[in-house]
Protein backbone atom coordinates (compact mmCIF):
# COMPACT_ATOMS: atom_id res chain seq x y z
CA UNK A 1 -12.10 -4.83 26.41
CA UNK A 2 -13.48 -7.84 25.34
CA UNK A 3 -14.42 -11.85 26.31
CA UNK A 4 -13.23 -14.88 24.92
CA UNK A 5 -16.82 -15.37 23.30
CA UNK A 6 -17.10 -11.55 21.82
CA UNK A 7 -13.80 -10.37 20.89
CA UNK A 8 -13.39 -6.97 20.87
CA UNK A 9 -11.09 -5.10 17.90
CA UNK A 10 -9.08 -2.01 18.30
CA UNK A 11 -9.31 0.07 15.11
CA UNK A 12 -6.33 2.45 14.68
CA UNK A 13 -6.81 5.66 12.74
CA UNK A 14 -5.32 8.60 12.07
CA UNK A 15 -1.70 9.04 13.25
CA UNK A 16 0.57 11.80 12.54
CA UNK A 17 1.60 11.36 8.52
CA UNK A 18 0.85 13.19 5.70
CA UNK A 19 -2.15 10.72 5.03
CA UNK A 20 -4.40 11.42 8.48
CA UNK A 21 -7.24 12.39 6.90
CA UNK A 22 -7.29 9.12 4.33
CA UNK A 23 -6.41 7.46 7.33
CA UNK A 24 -9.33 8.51 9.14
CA UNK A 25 -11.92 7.48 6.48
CA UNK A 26 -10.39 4.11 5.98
CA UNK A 27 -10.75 3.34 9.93
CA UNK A 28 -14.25 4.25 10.12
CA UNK A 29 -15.11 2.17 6.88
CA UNK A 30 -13.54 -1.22 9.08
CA UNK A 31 -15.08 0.20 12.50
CA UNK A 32 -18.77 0.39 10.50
CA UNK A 33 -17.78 -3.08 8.76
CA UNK A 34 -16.68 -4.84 12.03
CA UNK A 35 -19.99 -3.64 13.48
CA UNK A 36 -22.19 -4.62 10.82
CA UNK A 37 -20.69 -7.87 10.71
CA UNK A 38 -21.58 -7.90 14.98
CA UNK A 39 -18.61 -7.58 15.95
CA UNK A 40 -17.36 -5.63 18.56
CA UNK A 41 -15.07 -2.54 17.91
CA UNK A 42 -13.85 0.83 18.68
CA UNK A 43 -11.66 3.46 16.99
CA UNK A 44 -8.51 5.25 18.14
CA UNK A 45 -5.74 7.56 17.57
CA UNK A 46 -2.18 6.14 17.95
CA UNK A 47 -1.20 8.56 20.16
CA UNK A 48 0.91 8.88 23.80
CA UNK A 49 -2.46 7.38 25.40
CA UNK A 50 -2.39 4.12 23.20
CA UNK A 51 0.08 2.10 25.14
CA UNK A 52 -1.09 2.61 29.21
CA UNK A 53 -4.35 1.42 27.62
CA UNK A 54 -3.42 -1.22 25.46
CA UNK A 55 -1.55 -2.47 28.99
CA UNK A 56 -4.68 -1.88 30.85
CA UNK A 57 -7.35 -3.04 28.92
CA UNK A 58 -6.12 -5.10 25.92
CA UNK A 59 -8.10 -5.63 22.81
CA UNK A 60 -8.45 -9.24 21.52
CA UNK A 61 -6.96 -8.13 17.96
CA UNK A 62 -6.30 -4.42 16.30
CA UNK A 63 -6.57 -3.53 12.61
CA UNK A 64 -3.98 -0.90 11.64
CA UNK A 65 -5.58 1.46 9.59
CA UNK A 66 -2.79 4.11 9.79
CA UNK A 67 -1.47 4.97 6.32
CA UNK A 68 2.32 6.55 5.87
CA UNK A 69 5.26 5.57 7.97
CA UNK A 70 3.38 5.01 11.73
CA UNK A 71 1.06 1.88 9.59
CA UNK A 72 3.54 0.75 7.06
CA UNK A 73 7.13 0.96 8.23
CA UNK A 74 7.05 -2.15 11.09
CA UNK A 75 7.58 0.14 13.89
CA UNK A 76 3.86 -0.09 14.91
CA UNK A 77 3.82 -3.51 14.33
CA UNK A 78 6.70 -3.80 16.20
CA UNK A 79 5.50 -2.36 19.36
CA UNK A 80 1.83 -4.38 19.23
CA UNK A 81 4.06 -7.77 18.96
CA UNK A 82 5.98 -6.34 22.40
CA UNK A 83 2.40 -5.74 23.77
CA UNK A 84 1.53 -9.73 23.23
CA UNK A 85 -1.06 -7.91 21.00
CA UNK A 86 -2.36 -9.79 17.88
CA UNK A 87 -2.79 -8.07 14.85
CA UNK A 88 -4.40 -8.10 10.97
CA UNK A 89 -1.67 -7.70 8.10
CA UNK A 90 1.72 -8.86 7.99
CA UNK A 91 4.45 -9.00 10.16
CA UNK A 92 6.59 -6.03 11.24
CA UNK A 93 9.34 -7.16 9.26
CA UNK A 94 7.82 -7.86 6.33
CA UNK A 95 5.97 -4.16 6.55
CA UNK A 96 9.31 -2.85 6.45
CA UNK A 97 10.66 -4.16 3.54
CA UNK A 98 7.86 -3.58 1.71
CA UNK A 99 7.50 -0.12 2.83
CA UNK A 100 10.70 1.05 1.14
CA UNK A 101 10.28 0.42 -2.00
CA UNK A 102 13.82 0.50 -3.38
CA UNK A 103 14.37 -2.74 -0.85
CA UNK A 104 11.20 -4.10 -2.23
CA UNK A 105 12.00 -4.02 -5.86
CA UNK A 106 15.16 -5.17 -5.22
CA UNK A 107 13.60 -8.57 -3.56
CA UNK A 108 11.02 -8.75 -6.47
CA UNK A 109 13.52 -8.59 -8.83
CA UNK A 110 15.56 -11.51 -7.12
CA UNK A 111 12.54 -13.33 -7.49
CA UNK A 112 12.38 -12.60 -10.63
CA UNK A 113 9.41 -10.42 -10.94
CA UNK A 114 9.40 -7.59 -13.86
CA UNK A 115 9.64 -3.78 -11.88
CA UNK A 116 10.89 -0.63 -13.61
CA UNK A 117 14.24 -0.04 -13.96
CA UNK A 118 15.21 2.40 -11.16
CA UNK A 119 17.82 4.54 -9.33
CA UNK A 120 17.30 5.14 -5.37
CA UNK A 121 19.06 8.70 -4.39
CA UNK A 122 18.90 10.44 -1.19
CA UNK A 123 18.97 14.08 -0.94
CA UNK A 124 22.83 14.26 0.72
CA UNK A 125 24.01 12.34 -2.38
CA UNK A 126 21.84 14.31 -4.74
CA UNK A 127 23.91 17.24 -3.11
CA UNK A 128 27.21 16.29 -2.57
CA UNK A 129 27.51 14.97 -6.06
CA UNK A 130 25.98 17.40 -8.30
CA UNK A 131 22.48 18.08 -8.98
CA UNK A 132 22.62 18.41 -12.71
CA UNK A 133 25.28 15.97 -13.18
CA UNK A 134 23.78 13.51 -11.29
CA UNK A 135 20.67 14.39 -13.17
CA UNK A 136 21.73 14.23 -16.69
CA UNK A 137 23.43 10.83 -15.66
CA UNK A 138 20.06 9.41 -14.72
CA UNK A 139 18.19 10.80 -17.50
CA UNK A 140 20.90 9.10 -19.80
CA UNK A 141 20.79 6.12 -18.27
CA UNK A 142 17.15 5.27 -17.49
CA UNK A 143 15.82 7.36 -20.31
CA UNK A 144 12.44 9.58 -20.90
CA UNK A 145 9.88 9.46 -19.22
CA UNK A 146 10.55 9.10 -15.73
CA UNK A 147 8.72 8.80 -12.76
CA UNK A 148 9.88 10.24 -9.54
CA UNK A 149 8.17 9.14 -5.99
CA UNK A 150 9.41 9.57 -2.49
CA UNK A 151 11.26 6.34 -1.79
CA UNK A 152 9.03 5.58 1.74
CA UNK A 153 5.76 6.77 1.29
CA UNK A 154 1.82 5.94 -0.38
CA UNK A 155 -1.26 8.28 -1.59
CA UNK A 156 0.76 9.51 -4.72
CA UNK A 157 2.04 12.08 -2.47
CA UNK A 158 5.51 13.70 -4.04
CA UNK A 159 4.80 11.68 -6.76
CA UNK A 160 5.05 12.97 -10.80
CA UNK A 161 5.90 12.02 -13.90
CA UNK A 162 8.78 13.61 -16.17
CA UNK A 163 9.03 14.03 -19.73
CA UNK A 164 11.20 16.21 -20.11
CA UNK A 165 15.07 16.60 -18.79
CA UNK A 166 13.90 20.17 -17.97
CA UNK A 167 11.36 19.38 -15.38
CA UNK A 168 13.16 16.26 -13.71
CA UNK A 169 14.55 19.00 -11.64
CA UNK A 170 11.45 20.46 -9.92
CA UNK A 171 10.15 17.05 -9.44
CA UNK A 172 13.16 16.23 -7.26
CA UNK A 173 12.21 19.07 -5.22
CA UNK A 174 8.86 18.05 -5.19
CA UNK A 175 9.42 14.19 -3.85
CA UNK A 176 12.21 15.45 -1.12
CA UNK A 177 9.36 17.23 0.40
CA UNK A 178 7.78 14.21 1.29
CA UNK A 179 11.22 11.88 2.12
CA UNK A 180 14.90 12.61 2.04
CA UNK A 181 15.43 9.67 -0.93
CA UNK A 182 13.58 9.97 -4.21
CA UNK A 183 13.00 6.74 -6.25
CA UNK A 184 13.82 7.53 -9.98
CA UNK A 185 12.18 4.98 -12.11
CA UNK A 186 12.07 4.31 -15.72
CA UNK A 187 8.16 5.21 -16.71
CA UNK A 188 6.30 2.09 -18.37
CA UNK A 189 3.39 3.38 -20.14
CA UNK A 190 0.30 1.40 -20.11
CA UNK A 191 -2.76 0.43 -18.01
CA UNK A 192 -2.71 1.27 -14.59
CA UNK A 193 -3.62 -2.04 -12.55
CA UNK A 194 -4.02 -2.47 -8.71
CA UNK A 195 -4.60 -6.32 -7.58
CA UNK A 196 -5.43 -7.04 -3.88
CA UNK A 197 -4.31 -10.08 -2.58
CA UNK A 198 -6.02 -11.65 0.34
CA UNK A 199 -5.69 -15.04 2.37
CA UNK A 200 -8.35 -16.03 4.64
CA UNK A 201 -6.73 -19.68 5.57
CA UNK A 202 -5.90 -21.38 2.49
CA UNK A 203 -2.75 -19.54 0.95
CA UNK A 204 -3.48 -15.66 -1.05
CA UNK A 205 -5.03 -15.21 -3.65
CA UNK A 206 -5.90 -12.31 -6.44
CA UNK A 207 -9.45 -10.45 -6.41
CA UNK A 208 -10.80 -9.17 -9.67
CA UNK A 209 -8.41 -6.42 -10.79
CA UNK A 210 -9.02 -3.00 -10.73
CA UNK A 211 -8.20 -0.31 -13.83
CA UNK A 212 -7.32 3.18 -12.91
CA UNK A 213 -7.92 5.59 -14.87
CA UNK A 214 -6.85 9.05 -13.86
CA UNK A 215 -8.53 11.91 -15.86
CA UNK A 216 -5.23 14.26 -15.64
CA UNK A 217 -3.40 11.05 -16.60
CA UNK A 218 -1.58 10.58 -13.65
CA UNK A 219 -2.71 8.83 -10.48
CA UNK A 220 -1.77 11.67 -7.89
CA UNK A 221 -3.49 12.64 -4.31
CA UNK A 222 -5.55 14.38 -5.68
CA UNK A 223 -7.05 12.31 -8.51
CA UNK A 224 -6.87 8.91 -5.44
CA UNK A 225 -9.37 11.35 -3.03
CA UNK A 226 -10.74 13.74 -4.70
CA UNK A 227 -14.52 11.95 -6.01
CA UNK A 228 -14.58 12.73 -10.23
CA UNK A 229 -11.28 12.81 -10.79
CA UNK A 230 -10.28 8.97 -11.80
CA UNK A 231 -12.66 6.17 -13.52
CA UNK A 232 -12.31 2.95 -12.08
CA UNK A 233 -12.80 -0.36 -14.13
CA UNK A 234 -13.91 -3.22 -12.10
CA UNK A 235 -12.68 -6.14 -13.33
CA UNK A 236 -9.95 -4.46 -15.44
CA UNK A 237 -11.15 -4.41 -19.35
CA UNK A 238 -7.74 -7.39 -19.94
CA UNK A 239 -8.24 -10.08 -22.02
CA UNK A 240 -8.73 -13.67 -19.94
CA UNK A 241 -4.78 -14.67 -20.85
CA UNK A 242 -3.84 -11.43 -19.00
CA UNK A 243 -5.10 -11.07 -16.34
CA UNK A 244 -4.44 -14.65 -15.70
CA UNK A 245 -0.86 -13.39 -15.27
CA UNK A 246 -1.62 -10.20 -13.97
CA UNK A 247 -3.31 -11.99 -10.85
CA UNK A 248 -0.37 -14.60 -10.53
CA UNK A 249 2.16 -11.66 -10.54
CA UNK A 250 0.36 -10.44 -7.82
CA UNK A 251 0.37 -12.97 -5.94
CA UNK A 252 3.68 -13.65 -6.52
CA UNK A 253 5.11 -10.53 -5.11
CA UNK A 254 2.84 -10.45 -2.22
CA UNK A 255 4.91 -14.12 -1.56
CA UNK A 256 8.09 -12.41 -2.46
CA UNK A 257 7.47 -10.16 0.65
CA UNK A 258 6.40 -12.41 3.05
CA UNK A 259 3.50 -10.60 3.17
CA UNK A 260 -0.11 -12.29 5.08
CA UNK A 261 -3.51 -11.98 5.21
CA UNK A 262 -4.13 -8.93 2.93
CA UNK A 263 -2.11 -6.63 0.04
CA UNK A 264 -2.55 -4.17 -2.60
CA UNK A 265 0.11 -4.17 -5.72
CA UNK A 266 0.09 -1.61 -7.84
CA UNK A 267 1.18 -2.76 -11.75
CA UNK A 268 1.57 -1.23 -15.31
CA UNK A 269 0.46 -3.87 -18.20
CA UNK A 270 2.26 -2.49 -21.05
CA UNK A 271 0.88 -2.54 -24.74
CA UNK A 272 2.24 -6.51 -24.68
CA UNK A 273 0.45 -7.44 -21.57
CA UNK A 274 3.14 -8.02 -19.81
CA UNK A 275 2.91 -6.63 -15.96
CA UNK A 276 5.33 -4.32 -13.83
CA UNK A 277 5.02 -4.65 -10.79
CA UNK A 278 5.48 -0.27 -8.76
CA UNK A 279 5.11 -1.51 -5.37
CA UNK A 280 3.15 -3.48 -2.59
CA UNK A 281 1.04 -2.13 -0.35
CA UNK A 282 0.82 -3.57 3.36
CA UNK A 283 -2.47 -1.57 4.92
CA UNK A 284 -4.32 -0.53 1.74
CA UNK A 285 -6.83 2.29 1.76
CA UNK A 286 -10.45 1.85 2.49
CA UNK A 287 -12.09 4.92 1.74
CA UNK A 288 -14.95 5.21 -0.65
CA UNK A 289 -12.81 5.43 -3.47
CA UNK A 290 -10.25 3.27 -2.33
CA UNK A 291 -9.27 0.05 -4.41
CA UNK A 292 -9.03 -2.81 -2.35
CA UNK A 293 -12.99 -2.32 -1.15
CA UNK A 294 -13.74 -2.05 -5.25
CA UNK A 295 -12.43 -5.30 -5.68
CA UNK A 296 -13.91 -7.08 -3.01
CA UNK A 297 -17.20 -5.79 -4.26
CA UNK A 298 -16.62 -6.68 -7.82
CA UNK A 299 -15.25 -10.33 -6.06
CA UNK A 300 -19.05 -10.63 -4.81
CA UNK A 301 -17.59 -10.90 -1.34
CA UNK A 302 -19.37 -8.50 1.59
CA UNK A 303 -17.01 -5.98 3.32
CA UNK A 304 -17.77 -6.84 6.60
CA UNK A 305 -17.14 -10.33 6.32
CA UNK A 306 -14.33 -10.42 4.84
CA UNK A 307 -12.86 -8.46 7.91
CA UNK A 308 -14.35 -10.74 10.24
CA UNK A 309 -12.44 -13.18 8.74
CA UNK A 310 -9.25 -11.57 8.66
CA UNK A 311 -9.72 -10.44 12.35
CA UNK A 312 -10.61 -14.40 13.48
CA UNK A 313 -7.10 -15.10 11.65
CA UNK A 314 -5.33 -12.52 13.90
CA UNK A 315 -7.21 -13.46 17.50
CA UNK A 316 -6.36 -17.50 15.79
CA UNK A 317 -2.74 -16.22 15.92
CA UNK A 318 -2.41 -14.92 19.34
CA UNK A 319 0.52 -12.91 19.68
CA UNK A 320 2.13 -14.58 16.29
């Protein structure tokens, strides 16, 4: 596809997951970036065709721009490092730990890094044992409010918050929808942060932080996508002290993972300013309303640069 003197990137979009369409946007925001920046790119779908042509005519790097299980899980990853295939983002076994989340809070909480109290159950358990038994035991234990999410999963699909023991039932249903283990964590209230980490050579580092505010109050599919439904403050209204240690959190969790090149984590600063870190996320959206492209704007860096960079990383690396 390409020379030694004009690589050529592989964009992949799309896939089969509940997030295609996000998916979709986010690839053609990199494809438009790459080309701006004069580089040479195309888009695909990661689809039965994408091997025979990755084996016939290999691209000098590929961005993953797949949201859900096909980009996040490892198994993608996984099959471009068989290929010899260099790509931008972490490694595949990194992408799976942080793609479950209940084996990712575990490891931040080893290293000790604040994350919500939490309870992983999959749906067999949740059966065999007793839906409202097990469900009055969590409520007792964790306490009100709670928020459930699908244990594997991004977008704020399946995702809601409980406040009271009546409707922790219906959000169960809800999340096993979406994944057959629901993550039941203890809800932190407070401001809704999302730092993105980035290393272009010389170890990661935290871009302005971004405030979410969601107009129905919680930061669902809907309210991510859906233009009017969330105000976004770019750099988060924290005092200087904070977000001092909101960025080094960051940072510290995207370490924790063994994580490279770029990351989104997704906080709560309570009313003390102290941050929780909800989970780490390996191929961030970057859609018009996405967060990781607000922050690089607010970090005065330009789009299409920054992915140049992170794509000369990837070709640097070879086949890792």
């Amino acid at each position: 596809m390409g020379t030694s003197t004009d690589p050529t990137i592989l964009v992949l979009a799309g896939g089969l997951s509940y997030e295609r369409d996000v998916s979709l946007r986010s690839g053609r925001r990199v494809l438009d970036a790459l080309r701006a920046a004069g580089m040479s790119a195309e888009m695909r779908d990661a689809d039965v065709t994408l091997l025979p042509t990755l084996r016939d005519d290999p691209p000098d790097a590929v961005v993953i721009a797949l949201h859900g299980a096909t980009g996040e899980d490892g198994s993608l990853r996984g099959v471009l490092d068989l290929c010899g295939i260099p790509y931008v983002g972490c490694t595949a076994a990194a992408s799976r730990l942080a793609w479950d989340k209940p084996s990712a809070k575990s490891m931040l909480r080893e290293q000790g890094i604040r994350t919500p109290d939490w309870v992983a159950l999959p749906h067999d358990r949740f059966s065999e044992l007793g839906a409202v038994a097990v469900l009055d035991r969590i409520a007792d234990r964790l306490g009100l409010p709670l928020m459930v999410k699908p244990a594997q999963g991004g977008s704020g699909l399946g995702a809601s918050v409980v406040r009271e023991a009546a409707d922790l039932p219906a959000a169960m249903v809800s999340c096993f929808a979406y994944d057959s283990t629901a993550l039941v964590e203890k809800y932190v209230p407070g401001m809704d942060v999302a730092v993105s980490v980035l290393d272009l050579g010389e170890g990661p580092f935290a871009l302005p932080p971004v405030e979410i505010v969601p107009k129905n109050g919680v930061y669902d599919y809907a309210a991510r996508y859906t233009a009017g439904l969330t105000t976004w403050h770019t750099p988060a209204r924290l005092s200087p002290s904070v977000a001092e240690i909101v960025a080094e959190t960051a940072v510290a969790a995207h370490r924790a993972l063994g994580l490279r090149d770029l990351s989104r984590v997704d906080l709560i600063v309570d009313a003390e300013g102290v941050p929780h870190v909800l989970e780490v996320n390996v191929s961030p959206g970057m859609t018009e309303t996405s967060l990781l492209p607000l922050a690089v704007q607010a970090g005065g860096l330009d789009f299409g640069k920054l992915w140049g960079a992170l794509v000369g990383r990837a070709v640097a690396r070879g086949d890792g």
